[in-house]
N, C-alpha and C. Protein backbone atom coordinates (compact mmCIF):
# COMPACT_ATOMS: atom_id res chain seq x y z
N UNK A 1 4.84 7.94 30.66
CA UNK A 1 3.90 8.31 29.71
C UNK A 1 2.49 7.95 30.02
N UNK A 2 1.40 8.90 29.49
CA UNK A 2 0.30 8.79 29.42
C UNK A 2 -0.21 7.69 28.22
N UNK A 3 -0.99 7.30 28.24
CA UNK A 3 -1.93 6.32 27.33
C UNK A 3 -3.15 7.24 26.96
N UNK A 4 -2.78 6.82 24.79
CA UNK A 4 -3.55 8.04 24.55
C UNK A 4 -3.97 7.36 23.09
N UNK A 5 -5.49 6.81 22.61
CA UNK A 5 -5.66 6.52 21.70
C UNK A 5 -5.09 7.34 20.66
N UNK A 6 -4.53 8.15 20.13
CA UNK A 6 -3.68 9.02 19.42
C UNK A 6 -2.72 8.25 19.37
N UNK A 7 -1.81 8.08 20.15
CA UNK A 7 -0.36 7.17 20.09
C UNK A 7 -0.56 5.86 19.51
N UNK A 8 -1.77 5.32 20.11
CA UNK A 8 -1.85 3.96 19.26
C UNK A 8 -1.68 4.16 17.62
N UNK A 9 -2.72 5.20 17.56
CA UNK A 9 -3.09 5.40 15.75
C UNK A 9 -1.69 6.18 15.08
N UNK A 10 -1.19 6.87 15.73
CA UNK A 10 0.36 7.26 15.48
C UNK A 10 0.74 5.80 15.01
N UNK A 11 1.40 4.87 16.11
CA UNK A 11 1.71 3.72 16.04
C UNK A 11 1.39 2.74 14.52
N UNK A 12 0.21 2.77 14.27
CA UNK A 12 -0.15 2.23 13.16
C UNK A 12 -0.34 2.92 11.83
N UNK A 13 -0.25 4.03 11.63
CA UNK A 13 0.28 4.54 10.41
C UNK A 13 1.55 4.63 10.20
N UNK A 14 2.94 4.65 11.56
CA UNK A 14 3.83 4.64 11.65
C UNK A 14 4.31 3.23 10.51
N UNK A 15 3.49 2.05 10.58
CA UNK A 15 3.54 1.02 9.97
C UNK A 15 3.66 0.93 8.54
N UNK A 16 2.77 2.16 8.27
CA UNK A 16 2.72 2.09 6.19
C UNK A 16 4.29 2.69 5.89
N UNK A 17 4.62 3.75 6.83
CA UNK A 17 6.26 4.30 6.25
C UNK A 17 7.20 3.18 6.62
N UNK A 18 7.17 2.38 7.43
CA UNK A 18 8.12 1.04 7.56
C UNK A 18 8.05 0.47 6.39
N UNK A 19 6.60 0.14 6.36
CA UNK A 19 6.70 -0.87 4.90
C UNK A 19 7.21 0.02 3.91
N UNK A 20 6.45 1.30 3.49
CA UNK A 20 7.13 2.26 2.11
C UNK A 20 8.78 1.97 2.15
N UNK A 21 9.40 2.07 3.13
CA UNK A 21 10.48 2.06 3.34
C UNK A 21 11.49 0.58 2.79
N UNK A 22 10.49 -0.40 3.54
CA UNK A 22 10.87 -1.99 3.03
C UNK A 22 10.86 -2.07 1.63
N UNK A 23 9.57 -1.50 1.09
CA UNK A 23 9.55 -1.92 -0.26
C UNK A 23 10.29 -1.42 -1.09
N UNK A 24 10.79 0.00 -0.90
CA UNK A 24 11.92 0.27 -1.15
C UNK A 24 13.27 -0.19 -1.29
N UNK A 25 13.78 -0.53 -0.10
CA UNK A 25 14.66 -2.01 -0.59
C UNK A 25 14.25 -2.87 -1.13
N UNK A 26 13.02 -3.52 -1.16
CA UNK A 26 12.90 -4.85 -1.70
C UNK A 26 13.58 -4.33 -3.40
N UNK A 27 13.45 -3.14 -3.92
CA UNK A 27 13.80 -2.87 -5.56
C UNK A 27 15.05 -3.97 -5.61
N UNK A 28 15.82 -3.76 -4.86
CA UNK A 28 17.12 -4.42 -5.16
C UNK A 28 17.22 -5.63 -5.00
N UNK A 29 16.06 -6.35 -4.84
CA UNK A 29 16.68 -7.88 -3.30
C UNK A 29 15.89 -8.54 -5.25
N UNK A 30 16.34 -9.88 -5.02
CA UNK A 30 16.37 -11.36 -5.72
C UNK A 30 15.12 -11.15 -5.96
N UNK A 31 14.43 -11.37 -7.84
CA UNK A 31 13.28 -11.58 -7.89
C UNK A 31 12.90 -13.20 -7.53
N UNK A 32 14.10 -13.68 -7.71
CA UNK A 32 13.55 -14.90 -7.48
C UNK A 32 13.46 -15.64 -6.34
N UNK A 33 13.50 -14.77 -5.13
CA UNK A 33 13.29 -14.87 -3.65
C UNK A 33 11.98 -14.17 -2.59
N UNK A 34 12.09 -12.61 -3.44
CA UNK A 34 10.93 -11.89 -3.07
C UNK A 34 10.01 -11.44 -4.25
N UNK A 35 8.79 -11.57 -3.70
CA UNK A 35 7.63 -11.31 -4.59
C UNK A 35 7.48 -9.53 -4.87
N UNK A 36 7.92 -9.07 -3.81
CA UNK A 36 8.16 -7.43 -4.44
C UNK A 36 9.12 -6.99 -5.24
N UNK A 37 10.51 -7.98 -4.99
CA UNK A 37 11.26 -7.64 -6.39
C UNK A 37 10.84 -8.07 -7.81
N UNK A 38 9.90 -9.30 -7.43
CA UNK A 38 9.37 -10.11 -8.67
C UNK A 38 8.77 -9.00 -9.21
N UNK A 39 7.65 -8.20 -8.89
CA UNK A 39 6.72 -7.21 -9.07
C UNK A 39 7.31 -6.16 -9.51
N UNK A 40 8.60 -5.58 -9.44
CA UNK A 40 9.05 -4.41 -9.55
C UNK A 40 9.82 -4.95 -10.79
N UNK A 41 10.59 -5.53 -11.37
CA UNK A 41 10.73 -6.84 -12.30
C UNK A 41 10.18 -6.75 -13.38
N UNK A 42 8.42 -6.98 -12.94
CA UNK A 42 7.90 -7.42 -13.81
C UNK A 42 7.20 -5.84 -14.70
N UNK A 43 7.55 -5.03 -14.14
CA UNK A 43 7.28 -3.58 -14.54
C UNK A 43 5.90 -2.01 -14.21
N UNK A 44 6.30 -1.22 -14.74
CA UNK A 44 4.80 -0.44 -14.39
C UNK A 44 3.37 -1.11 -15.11
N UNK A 45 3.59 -1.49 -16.05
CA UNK A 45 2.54 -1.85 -16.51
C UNK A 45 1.87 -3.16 -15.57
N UNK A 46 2.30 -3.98 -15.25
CA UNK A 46 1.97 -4.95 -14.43
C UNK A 46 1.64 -5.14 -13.13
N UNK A 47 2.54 -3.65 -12.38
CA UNK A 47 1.99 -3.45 -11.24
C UNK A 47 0.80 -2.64 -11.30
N UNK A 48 0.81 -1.82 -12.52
CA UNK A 48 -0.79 -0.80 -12.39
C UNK A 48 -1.53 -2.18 -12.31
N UNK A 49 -1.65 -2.89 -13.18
CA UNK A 49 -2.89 -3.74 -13.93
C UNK A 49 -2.99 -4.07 -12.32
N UNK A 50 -2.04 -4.79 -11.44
CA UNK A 50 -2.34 -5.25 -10.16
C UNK A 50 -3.38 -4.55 -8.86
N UNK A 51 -2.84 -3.40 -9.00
CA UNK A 51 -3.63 -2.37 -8.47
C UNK A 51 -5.08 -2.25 -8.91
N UNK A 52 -5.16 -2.23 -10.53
CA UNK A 52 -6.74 -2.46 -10.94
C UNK A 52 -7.36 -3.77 -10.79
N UNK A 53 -6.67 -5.05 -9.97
CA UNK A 53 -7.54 -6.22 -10.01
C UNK A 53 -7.81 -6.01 -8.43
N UNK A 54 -6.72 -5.50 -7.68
CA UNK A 54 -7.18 -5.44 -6.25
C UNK A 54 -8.43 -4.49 -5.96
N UNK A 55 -7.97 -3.69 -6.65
CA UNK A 55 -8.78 -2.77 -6.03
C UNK A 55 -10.56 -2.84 -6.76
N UNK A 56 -10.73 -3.70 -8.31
CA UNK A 56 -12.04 -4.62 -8.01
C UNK A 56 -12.89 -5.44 -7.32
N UNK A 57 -11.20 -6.10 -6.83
CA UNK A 57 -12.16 -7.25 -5.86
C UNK A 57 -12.17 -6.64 -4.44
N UNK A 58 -11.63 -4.78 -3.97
CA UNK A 58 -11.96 -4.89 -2.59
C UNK A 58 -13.64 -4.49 -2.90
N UNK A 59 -13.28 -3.57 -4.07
CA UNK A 59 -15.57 -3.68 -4.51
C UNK A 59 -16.49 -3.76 -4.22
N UNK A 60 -15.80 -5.64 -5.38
CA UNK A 60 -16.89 -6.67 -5.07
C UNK A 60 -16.89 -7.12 -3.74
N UNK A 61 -15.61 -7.09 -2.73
CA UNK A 61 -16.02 -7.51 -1.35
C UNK A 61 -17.00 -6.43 -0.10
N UNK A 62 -16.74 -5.36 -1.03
CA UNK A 62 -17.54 -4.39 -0.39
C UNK A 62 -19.53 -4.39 -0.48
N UNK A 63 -19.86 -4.75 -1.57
CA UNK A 63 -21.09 -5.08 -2.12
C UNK A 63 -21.68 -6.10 -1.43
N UNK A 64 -20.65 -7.25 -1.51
CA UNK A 64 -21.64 -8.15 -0.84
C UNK A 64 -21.36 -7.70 1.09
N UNK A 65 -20.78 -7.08 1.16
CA UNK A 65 -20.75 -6.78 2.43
C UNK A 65 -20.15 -7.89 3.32
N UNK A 66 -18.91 -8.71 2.66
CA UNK A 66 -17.72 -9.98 3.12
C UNK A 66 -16.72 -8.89 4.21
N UNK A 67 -16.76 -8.38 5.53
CA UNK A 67 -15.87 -7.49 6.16
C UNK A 67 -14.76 -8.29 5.85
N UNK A 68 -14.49 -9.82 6.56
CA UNK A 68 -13.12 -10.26 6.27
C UNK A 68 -12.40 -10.34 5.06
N UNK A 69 -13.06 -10.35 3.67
CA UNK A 69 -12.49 -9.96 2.76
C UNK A 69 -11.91 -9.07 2.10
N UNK A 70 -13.22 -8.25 2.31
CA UNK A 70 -12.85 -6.78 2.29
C UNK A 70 -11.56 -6.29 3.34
N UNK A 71 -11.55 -6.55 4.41
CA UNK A 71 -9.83 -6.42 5.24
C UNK A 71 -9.29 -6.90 4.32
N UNK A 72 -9.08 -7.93 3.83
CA UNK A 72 -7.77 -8.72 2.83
C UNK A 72 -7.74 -8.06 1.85
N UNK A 73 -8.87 -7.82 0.93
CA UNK A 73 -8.78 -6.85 -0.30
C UNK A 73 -8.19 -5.29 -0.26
N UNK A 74 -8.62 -4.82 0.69
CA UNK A 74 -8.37 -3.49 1.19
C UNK A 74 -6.45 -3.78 1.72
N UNK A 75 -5.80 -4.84 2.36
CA UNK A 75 -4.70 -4.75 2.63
C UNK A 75 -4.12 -5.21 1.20
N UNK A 76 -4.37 -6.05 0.09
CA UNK A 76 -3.91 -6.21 -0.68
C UNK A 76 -3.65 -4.60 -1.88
N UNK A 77 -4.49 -4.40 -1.78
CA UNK A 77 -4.58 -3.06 -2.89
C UNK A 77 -4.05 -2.06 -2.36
N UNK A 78 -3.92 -1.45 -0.54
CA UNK A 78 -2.80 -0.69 -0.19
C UNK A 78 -1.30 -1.16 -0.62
N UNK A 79 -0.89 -2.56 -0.34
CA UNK A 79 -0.08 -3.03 -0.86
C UNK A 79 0.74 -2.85 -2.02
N UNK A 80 -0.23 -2.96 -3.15
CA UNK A 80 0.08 -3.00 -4.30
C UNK A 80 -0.15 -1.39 -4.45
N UNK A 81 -0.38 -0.56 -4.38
CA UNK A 81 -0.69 0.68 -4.37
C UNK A 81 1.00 1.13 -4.00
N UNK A 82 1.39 0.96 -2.76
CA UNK A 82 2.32 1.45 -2.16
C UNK A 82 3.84 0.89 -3.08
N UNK A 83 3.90 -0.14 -3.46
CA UNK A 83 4.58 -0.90 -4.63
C UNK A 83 4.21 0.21 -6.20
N UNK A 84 3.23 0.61 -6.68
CA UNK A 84 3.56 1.34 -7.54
C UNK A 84 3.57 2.72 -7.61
N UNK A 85 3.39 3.38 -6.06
CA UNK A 85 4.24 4.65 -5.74
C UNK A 85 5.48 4.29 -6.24
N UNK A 86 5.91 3.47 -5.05
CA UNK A 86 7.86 3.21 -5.25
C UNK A 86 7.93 3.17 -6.29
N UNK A 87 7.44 2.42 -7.51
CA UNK A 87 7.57 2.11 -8.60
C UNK A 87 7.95 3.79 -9.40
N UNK A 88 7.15 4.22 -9.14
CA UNK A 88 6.94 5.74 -9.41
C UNK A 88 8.05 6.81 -9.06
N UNK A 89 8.49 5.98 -8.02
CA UNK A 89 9.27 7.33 -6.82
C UNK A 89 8.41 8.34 -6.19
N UNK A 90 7.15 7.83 -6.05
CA UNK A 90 6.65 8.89 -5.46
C UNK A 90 6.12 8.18 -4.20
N UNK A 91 6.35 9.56 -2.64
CA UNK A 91 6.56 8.80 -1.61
C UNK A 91 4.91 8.51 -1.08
N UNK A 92 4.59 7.96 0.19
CA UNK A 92 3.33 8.55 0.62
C UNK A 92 3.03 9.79 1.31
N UNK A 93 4.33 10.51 1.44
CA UNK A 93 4.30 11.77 2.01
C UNK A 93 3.61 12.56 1.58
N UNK A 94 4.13 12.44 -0.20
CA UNK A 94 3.28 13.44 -1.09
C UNK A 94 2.38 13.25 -1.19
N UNK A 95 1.70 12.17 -1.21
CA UNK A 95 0.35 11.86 -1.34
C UNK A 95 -0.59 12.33 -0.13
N UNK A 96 -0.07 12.31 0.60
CA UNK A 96 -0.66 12.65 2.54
C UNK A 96 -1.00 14.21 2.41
N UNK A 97 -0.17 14.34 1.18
CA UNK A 97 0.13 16.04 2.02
C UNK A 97 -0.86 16.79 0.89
N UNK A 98 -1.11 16.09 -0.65
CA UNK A 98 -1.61 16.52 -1.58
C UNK A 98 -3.18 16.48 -1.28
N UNK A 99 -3.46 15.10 -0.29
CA UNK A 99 -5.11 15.01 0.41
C UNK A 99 -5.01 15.90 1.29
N UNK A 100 -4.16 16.39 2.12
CA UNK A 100 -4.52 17.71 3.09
C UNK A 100 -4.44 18.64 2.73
N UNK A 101 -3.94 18.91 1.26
CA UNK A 101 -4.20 20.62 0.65
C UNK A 101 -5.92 20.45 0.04
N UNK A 102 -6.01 19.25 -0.25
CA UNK A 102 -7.46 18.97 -0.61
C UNK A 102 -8.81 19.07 0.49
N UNK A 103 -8.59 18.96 0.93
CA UNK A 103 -8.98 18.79 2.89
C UNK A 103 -8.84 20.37 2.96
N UNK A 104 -8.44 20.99 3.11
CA UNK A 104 -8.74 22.64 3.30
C UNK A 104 -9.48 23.35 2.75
């Protein structure tokens, strides 16, 4: 094989359907072992609200212009984002595919 910045970035979106996938199981696993069963547990309402605190503070990390925070904020709120798809049943496929009918 050739080496092809493409494959890398393949490679790393390849990463969000692993996790979609993990968190998916996590529905079933011990709340009182994993924090994504805790979360799924604790219901829709609790995971939205989660999603609306992350996704304030990636914001405020954006404003003051904190990059390393903003990485943490920005991985926290995909996180929790991707937790209340599942929550939802809805995959990131649909979502991928609903921004590329938008995108045309």
């Amino acid at each position: 094989g050739t080496s092809s910045c493409f494959g890398d970035t393949a490679h790393q979106w390849l990463f969000l359907y692993q996790l979609e996938q993990l968190l998916a199981e996590r529905k079933s696993a011990d709340p009182e072992t994993s924090y994504t069963a805790k979360l799924y547990a604790s219901g829709t309402k609790r995971i939205a609200q989660k999603v609306g605190e992350e996704g304030v503070e990636t914001a405020l990390a954006a404003t003051v212009h904190d990059r390393f925070e903003l990485t943490n904020e920005a991985s926290d709120l995909m996180y929790h984002l991707l937790v209340l798809l599942q929550d939802q049943d809805l995959d990131l496929t649909t979502v991928i595919e609903n921004l590329r009918k938008r995108h045309q």
